[in-house]
PDB file of N, CA and C in Angstrom:
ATOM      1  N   UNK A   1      14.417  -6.965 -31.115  1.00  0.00           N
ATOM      2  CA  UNK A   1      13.775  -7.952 -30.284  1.00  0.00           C
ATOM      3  C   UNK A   1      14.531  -8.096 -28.961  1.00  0.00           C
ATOM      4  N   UNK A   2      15.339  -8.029 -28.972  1.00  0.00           N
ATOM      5  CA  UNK A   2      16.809  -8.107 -28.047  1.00  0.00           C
ATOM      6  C   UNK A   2      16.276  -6.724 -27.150  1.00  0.00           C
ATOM      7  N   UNK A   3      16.539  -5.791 -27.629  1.00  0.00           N
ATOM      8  CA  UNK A   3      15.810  -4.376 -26.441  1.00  0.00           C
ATOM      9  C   UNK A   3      14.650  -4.986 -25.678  1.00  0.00           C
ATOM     10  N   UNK A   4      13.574  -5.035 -26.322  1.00  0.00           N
ATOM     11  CA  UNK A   4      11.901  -5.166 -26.235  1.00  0.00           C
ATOM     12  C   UNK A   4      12.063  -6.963 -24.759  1.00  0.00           C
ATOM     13  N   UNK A   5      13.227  -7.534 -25.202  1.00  0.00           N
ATOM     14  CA  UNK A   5      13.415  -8.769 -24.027  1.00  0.00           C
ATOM     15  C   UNK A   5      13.967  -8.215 -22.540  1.00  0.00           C
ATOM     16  N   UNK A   6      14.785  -7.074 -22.732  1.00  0.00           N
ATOM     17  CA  UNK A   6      15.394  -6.634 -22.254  1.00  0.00           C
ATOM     18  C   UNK A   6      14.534  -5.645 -20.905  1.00  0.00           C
ATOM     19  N   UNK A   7      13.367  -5.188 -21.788  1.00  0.00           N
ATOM     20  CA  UNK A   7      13.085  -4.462 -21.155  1.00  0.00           C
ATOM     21  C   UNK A   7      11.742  -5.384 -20.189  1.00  0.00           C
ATOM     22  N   UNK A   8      11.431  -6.018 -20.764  1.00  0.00           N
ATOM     23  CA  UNK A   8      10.770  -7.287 -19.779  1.00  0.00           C
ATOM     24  C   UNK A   8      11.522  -7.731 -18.538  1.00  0.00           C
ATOM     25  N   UNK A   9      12.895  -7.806 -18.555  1.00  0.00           N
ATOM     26  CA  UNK A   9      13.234  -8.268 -17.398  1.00  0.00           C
ATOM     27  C   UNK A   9      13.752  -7.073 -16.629  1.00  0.00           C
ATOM     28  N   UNK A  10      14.231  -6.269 -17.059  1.00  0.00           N
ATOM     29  CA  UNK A  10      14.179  -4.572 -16.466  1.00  0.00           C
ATOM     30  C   UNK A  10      13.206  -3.558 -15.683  1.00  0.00           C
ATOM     31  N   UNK A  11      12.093  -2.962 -16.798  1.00  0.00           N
ATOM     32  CA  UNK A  11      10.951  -1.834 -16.708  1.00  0.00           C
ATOM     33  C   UNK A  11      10.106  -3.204 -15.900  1.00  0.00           C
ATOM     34  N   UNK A  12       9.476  -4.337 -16.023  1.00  0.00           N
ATOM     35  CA  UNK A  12       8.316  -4.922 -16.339  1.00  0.00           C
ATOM     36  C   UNK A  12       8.160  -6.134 -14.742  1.00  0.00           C
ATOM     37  N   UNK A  13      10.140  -6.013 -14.930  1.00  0.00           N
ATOM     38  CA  UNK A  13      10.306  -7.098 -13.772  1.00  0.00           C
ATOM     39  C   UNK A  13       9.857  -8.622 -13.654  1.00  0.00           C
ATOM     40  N   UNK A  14       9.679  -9.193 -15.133  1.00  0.00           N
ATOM     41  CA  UNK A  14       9.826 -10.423 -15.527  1.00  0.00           C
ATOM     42  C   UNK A  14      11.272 -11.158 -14.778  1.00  0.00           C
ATOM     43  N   UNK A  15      10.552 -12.760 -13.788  1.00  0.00           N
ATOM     44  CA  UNK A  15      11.525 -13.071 -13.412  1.00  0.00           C
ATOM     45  C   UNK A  15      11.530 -14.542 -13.452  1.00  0.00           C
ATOM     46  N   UNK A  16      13.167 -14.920 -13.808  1.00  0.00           N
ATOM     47  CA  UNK A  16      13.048 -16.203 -13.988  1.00  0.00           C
ATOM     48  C   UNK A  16      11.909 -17.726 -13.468  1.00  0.00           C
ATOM     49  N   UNK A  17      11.149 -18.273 -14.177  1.00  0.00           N
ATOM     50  CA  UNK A  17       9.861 -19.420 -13.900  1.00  0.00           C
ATOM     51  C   UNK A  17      10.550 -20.366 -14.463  1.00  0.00           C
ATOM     52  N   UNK A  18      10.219 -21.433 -13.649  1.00  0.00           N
ATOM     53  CA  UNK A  18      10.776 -22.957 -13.587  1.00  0.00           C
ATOM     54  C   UNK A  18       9.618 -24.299 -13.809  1.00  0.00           C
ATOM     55  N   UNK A  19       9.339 -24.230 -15.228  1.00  0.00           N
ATOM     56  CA  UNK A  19       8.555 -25.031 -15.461  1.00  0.00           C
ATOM     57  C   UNK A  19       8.282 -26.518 -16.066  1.00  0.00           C
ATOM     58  N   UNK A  20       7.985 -27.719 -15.884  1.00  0.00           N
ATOM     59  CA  UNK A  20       8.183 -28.644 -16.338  1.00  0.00           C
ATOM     60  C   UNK A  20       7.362 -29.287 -17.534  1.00  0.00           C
ATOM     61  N   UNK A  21       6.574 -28.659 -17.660  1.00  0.00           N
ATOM     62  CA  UNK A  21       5.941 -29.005 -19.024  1.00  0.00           C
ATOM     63  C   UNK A  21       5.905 -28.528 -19.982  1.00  0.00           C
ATOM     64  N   UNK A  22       6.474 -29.391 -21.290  1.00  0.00           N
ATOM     65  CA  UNK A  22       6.441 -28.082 -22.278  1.00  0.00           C
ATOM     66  C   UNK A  22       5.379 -27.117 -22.622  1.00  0.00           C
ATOM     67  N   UNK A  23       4.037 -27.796 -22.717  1.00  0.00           N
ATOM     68  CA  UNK A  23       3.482 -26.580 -23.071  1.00  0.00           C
ATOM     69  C   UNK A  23       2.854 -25.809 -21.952  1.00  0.00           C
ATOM     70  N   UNK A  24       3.954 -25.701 -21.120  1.00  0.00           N
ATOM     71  CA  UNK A  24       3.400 -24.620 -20.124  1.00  0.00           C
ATOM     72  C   UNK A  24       4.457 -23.723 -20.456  1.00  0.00           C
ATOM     73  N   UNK A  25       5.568 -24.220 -20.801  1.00  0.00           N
ATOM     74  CA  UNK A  25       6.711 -22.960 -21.313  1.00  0.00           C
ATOM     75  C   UNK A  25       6.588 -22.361 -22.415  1.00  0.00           C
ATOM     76  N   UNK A  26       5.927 -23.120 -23.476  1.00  0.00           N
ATOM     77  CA  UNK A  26       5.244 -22.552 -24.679  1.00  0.00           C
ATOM     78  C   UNK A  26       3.972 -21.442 -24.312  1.00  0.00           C
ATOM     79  N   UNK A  27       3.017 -21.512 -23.336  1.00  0.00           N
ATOM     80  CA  UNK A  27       2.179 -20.867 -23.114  1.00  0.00           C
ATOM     81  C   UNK A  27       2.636 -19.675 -22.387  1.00  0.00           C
ATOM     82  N   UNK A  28       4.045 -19.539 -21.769  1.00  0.00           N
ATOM     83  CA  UNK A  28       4.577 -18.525 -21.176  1.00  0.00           C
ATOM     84  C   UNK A  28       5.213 -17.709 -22.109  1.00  0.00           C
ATOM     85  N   UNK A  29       5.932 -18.464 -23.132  1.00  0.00           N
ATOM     86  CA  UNK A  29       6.272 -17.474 -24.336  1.00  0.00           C
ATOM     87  C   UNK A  29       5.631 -16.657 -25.297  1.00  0.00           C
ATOM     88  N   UNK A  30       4.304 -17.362 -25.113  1.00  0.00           N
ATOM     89  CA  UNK A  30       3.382 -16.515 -25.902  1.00  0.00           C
ATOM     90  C   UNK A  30       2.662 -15.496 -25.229  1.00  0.00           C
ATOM     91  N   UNK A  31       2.909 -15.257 -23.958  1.00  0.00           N
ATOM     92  CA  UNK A  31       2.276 -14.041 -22.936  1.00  0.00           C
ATOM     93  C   UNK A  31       3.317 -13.207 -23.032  1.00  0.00           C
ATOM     94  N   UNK A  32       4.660 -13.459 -22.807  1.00  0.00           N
ATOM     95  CA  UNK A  32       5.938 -12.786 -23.371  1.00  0.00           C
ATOM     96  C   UNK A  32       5.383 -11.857 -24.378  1.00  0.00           C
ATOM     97  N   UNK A  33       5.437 -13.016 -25.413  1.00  0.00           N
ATOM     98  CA  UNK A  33       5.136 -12.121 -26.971  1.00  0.00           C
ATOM     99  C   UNK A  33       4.071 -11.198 -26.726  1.00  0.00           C
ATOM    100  N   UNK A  34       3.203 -11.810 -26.439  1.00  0.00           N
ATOM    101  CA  UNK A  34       2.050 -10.282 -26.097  1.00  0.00           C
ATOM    102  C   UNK A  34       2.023  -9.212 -25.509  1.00  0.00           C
ATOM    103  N   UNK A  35       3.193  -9.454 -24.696  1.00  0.00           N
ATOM    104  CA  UNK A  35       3.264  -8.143 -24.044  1.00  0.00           C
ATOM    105  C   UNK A  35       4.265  -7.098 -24.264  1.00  0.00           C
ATOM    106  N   UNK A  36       5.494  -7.775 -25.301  1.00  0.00           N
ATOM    107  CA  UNK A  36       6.099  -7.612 -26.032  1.00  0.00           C
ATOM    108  C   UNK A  36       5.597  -6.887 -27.402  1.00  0.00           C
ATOM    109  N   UNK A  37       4.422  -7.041 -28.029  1.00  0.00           N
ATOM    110  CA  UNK A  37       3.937  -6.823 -28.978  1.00  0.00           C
ATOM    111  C   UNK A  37       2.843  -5.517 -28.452  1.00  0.00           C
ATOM    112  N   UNK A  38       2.162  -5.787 -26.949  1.00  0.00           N
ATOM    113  CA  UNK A  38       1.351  -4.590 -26.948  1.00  0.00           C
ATOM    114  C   UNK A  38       2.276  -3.579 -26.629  1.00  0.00           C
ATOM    115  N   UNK A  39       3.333  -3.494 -25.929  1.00  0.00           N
ATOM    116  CA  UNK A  39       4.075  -2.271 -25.553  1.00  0.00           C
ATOM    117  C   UNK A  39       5.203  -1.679 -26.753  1.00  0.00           C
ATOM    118  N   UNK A  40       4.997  -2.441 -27.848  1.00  0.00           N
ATOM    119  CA  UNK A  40       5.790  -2.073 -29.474  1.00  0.00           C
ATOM    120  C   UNK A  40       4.896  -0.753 -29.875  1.00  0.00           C
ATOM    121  N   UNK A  41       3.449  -1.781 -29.789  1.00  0.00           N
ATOM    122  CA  UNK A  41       2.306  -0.898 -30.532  1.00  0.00           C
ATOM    123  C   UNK A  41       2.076   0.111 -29.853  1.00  0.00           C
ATOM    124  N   UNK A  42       2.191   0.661 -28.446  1.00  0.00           N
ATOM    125  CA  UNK A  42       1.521   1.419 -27.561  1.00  0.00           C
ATOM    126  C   UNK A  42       3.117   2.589 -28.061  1.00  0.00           C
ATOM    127  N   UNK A  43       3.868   2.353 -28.056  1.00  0.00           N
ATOM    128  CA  UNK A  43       4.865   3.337 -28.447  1.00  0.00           C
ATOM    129  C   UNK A  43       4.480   3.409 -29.865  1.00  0.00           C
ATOM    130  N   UNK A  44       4.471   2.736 -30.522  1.00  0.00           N
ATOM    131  CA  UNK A  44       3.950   2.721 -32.310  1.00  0.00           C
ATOM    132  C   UNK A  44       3.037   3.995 -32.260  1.00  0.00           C
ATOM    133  N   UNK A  45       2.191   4.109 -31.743  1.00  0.00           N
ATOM    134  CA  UNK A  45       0.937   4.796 -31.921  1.00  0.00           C
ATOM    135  C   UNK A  45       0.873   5.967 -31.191  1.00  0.00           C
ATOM    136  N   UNK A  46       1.862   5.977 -30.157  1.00  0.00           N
ATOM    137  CA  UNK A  46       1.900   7.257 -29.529  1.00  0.00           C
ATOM    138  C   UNK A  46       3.378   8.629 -30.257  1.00  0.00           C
ATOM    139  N   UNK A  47       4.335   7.156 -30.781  1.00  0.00           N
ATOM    140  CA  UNK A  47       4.905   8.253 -32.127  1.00  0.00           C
ATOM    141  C   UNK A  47       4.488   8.665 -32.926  1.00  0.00           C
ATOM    142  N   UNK A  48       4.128   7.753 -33.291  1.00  0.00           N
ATOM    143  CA  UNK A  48       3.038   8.310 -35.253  1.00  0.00           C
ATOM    144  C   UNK A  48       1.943   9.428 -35.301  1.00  0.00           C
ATOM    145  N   UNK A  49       1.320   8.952 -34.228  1.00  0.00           N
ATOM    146  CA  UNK A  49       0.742  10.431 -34.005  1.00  0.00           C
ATOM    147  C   UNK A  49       1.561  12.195 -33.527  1.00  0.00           C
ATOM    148  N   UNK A  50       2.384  11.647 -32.838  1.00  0.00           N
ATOM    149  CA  UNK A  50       3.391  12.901 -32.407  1.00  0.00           C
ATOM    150  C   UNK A  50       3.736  13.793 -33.413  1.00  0.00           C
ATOM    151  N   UNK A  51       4.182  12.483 -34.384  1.00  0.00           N
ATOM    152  CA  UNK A  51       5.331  12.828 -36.240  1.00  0.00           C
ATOM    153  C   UNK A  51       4.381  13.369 -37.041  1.00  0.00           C
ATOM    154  N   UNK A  52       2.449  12.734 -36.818  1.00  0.00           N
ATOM    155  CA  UNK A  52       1.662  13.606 -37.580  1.00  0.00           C
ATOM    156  C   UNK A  52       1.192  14.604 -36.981  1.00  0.00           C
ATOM    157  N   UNK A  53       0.790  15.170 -35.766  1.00  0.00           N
ATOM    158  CA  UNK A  53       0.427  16.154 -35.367  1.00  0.00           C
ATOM    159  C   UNK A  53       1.761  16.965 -35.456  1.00  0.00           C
ATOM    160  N   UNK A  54       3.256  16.793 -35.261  1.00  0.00           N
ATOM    161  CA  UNK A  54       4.231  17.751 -35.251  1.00  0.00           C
ATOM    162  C   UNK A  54       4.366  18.098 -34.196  1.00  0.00           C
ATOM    163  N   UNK A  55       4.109  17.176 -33.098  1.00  0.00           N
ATOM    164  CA  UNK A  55       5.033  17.278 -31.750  1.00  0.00           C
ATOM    165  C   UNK A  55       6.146  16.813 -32.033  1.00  0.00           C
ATOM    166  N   UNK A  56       6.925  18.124 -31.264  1.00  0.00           N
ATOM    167  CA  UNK A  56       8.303  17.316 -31.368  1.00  0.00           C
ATOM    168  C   UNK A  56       8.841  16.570 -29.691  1.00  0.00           C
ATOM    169  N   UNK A  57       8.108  16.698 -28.620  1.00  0.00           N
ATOM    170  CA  UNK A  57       8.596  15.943 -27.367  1.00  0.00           C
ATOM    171  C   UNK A  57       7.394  15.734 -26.639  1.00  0.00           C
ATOM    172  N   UNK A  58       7.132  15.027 -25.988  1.00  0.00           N
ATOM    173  CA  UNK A  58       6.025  15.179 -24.620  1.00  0.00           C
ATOM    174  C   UNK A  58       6.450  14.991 -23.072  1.00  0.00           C
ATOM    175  N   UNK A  59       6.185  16.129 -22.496  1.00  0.00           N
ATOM    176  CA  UNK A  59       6.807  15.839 -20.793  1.00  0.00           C
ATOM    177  C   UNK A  59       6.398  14.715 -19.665  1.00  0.00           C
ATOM    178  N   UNK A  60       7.279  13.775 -20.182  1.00  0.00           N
ATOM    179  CA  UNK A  60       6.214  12.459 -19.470  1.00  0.00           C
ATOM    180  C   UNK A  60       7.502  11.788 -18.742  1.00  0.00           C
ATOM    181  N   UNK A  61       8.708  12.226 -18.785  1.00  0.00           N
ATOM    182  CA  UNK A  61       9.942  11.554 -17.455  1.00  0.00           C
ATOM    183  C   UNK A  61      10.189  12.307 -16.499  1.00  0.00           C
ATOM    184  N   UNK A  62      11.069  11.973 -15.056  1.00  0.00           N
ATOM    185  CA  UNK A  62      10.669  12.421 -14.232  1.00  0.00           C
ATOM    186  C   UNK A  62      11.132  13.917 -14.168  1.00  0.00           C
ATOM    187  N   UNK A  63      10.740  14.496 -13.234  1.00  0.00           N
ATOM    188  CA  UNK A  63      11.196  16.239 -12.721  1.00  0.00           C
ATOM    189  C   UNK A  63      10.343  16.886 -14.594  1.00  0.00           C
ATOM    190  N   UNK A  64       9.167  16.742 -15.294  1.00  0.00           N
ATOM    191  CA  UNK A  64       8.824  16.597 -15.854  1.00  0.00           C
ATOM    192  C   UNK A  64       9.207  17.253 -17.304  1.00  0.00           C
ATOM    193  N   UNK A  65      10.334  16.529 -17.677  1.00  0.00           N
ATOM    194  CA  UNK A  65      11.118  16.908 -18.425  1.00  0.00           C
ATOM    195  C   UNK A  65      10.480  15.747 -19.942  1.00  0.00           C
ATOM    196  N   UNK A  66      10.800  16.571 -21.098  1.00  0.00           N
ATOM    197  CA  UNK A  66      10.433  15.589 -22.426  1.00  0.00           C
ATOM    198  C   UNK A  66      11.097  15.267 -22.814  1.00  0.00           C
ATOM    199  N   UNK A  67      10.441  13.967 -23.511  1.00  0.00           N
ATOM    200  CA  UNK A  67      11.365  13.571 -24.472  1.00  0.00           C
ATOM    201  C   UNK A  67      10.736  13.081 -26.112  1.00  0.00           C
ATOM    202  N   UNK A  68      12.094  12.862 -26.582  1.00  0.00           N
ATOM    203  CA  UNK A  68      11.232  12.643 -27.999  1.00  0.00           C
ATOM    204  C   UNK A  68      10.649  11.706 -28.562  1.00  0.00           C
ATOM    205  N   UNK A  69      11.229  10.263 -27.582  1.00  0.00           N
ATOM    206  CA  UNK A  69      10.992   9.284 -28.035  1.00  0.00           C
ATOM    207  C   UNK A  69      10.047   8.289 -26.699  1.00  0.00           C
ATOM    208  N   UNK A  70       9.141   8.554 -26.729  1.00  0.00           N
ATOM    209  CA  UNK A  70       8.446   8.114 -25.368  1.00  0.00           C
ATOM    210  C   UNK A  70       8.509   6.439 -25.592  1.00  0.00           C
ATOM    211  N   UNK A  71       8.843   6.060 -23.801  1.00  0.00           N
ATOM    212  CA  UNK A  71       8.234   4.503 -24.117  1.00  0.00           C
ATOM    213  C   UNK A  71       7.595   4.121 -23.672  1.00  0.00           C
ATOM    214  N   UNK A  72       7.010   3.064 -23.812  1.00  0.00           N
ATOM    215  CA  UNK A  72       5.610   1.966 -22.687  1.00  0.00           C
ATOM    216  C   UNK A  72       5.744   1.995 -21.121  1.00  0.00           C
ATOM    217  N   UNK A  73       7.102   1.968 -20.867  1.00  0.00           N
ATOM    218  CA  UNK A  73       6.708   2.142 -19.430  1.00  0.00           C
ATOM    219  C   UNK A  73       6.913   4.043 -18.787  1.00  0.00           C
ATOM    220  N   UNK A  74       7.487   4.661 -19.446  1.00  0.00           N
ATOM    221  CA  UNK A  74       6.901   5.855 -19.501  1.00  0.00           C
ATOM    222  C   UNK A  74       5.335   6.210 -19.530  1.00  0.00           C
ATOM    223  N   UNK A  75       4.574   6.052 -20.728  1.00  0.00           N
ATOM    224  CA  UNK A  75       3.615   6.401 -20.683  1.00  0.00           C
ATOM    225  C   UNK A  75       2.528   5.654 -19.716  1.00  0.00           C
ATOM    226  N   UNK A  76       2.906   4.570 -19.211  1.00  0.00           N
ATOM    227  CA  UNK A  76       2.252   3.732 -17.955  1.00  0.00           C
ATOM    228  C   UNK A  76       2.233   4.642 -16.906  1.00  0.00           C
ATOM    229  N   UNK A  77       3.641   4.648 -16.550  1.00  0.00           N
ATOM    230  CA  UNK A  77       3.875   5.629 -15.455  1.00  0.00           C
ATOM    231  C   UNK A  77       3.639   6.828 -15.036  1.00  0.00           C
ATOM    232  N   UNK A  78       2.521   7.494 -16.100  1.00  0.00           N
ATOM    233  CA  UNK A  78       2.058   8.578 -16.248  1.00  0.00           C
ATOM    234  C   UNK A  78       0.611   8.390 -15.418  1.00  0.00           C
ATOM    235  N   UNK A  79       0.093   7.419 -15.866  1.00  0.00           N
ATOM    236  CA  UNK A  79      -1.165   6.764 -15.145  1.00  0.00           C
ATOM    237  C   UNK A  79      -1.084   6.257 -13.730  1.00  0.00           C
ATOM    238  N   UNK A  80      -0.186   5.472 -13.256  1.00  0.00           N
ATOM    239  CA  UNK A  80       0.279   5.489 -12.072  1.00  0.00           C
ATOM    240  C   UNK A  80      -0.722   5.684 -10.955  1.00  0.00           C
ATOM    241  N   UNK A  81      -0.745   6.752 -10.843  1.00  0.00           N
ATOM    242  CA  UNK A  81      -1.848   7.648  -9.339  1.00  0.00           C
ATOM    243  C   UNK A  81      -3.088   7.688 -10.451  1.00  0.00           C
ATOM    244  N   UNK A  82      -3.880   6.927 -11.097  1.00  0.00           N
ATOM    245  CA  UNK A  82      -4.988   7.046 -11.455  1.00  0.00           C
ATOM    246  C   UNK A  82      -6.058   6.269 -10.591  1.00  0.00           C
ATOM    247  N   UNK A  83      -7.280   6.473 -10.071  1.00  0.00           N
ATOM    248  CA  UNK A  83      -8.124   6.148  -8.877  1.00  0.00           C
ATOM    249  C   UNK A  83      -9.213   6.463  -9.223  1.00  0.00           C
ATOM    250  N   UNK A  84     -10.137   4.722  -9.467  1.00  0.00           N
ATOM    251  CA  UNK A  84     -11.303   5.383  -9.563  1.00  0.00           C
ATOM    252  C   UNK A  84     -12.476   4.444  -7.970  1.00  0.00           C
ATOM    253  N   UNK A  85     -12.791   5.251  -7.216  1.00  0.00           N
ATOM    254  CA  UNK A  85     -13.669   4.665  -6.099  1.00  0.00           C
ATOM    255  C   UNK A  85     -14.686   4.714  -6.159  1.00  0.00           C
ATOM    256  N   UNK A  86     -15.268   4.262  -5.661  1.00  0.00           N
ATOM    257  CA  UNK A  86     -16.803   3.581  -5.962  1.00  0.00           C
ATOM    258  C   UNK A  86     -17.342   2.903  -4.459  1.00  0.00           C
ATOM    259  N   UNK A  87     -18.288   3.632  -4.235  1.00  0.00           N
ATOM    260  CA  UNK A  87     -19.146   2.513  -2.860  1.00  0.00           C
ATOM    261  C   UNK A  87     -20.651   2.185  -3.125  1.00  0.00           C
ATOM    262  N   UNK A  88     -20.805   0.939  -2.570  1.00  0.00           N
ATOM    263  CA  UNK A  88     -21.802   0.617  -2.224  1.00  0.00           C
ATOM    264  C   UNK A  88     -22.653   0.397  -1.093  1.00  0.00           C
ATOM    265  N   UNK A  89     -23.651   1.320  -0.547  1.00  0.00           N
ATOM    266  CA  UNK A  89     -24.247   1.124   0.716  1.00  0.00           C
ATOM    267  C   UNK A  89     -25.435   0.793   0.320  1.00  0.00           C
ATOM    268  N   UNK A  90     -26.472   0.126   0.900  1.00  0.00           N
ATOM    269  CA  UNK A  90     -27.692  -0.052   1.270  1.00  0.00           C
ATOM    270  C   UNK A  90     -28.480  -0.086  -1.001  1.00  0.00           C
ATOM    271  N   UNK A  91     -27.705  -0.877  -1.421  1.00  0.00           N
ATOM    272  CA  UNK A  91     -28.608  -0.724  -2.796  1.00  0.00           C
ATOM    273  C   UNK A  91     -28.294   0.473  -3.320  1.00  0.00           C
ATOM    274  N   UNK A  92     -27.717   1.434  -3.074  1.00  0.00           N
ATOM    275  CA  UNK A  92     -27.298   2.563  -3.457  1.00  0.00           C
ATOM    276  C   UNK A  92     -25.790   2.599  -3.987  1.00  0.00           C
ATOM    277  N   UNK A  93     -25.300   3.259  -5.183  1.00  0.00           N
ATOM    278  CA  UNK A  93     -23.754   3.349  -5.529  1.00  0.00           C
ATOM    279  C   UNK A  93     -23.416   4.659  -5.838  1.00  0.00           C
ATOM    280  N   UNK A  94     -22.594   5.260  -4.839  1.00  0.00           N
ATOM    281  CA  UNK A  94     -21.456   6.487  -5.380  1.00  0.00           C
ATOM    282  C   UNK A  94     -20.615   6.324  -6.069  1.00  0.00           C
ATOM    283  N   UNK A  95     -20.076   6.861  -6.912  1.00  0.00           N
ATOM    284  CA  UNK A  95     -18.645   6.984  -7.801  1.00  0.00           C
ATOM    285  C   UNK A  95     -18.173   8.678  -7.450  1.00  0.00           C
ATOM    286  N   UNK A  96     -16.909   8.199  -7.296  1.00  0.00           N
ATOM    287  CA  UNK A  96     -15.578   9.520  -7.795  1.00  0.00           C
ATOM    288  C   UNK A  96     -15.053   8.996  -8.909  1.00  0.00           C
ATOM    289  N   UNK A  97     -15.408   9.769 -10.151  1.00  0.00           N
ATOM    290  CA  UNK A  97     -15.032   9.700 -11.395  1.00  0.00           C
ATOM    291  C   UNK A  97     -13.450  10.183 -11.140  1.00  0.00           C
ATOM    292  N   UNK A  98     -12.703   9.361 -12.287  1.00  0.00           N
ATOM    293  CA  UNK A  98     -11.295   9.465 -12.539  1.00  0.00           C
ATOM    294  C   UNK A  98     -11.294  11.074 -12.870  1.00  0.00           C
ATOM    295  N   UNK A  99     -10.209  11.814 -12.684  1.00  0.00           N
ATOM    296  CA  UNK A  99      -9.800  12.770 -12.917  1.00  0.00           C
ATOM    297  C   UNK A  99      -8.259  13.384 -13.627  1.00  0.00           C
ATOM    298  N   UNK A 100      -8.267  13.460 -14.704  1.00  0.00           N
ATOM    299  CA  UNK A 100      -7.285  13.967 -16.089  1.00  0.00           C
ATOM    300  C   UNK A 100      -6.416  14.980 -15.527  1.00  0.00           C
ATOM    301  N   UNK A 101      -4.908  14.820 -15.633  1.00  0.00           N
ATOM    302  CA  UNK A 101      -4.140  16.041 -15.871  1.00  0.00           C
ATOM    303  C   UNK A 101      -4.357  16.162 -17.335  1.00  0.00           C
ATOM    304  N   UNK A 102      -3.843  17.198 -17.879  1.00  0.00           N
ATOM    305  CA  UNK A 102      -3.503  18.071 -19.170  1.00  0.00           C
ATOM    306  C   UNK A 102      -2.244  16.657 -19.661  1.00  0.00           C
ATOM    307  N   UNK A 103      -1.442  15.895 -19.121  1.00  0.00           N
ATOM    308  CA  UNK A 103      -0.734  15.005 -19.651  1.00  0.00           C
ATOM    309  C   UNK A 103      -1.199  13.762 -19.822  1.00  0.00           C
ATOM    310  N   UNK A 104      -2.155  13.469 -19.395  1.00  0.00           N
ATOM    311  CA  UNK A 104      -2.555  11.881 -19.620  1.00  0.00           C
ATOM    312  C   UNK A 104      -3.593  12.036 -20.234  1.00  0.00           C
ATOM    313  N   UNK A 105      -4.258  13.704 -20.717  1.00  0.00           N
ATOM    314  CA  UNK A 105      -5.512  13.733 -21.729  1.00  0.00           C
ATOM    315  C   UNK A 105      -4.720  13.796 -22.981  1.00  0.00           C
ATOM    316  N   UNK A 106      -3.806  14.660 -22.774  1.00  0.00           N
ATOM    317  CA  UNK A 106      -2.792  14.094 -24.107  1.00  0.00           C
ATOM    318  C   UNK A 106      -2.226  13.039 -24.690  1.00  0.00           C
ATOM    319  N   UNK A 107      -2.015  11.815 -23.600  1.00  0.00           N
ATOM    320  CA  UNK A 107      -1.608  10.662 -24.135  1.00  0.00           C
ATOM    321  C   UNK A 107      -2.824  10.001 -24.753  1.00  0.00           C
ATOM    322  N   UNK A 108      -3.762   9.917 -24.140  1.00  0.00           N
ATOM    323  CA  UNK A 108      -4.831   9.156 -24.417  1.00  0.00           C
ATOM    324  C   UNK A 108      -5.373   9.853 -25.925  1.00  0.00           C
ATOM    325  N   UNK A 109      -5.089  11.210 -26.087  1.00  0.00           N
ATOM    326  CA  UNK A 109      -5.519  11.604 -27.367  1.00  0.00           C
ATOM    327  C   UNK A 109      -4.265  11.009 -28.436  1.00  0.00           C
ATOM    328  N   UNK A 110      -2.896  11.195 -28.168  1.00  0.00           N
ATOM    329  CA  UNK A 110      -2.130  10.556 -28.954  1.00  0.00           C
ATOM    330  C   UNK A 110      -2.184   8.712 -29.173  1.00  0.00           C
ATOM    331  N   UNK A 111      -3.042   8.470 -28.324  1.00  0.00           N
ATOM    332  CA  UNK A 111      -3.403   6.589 -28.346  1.00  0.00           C
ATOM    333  C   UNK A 111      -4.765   6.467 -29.242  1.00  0.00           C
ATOM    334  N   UNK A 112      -5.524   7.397 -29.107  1.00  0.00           N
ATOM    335  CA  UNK A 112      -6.895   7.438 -29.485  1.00  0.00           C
ATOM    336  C   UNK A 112      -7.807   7.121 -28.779  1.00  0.00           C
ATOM    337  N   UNK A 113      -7.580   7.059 -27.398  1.00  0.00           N
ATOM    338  CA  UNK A 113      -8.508   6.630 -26.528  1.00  0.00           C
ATOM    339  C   UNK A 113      -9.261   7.858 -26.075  1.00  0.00           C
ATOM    340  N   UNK A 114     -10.307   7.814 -25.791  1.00  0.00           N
ATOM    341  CA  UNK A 114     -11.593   8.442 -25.755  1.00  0.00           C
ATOM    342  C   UNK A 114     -11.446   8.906 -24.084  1.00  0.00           C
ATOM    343  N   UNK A 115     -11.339  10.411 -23.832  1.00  0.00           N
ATOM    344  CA  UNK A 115     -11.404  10.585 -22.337  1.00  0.00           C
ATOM    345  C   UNK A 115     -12.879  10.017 -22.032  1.00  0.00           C
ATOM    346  N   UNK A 116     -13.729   9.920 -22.364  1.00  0.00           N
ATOM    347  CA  UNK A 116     -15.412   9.647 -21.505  1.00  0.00           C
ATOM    348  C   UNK A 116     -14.632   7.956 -21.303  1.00  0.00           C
ATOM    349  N   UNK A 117     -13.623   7.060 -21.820  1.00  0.00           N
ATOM    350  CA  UNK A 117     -13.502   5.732 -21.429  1.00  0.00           C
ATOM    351  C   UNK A 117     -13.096   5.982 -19.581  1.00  0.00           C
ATOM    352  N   UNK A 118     -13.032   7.126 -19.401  1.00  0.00           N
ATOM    353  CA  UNK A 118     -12.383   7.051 -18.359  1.00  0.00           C
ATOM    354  C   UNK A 118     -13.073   8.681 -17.546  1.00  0.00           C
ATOM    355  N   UNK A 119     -14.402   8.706 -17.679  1.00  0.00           N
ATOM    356  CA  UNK A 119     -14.585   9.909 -17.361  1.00  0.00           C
ATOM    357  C   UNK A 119     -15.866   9.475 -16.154  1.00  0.00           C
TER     358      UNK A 119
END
């Protein structure tokens, strides 16, 4: 728990809030926890799959080197330069659909997320 706090005020850039009501500090701890809890699971799920498919690393730090034990703000940072634009003129709408490296179709397959969520 101590890492996972750690890395909130580190990777995430959580910074000290000065609040006077309790349950506004209670309502801040529980956004903590959540985000604390989604970036457990988002590594949870991107190991377990690794350990069952029998990857042993994925190249996702920088100068694109692997590692074995990927984390949440790693695999964020993979997404990073993701862009999806869209205009609207005259009642009419264009899209430029998002576009996949070979590494973030892999993460999303090790998450289970569906490339068409993003196609």
């Amino acid at each position: 728990m101590e890492k996972r706090f750690a890395l909130m005020k580190s990777e995430y850039g959580v910074a000290p809030v000065y609040l006077k009501k309790p349950a506004r500090v209670a309502a801040l701890l529980h956004l903590y926890f959540i985000a604390i809890m989604c970036s457990s699971l988002i590594e949870r799920q991107v190991r377990m799959t690794m350990k069952a498919r029998g990857l042993e690393s994925v190249a996702i730090l920088p100068e694109g080197r692997a590692t074995k034990s990927p984390t949440t703000p790693r695999i964020l940072e993979v997404f990073a330069d993701v862009r999806w634009y869209e205009f609207h003129e005259n009642g009419r709408s264009v899209a430029f659909p998002v576009t996949l490296d070979d590494t973030q179709k892999l993460l999303f397959d090790l998450l289970g997320v569906p490339h068409t969520a993003y196609a």
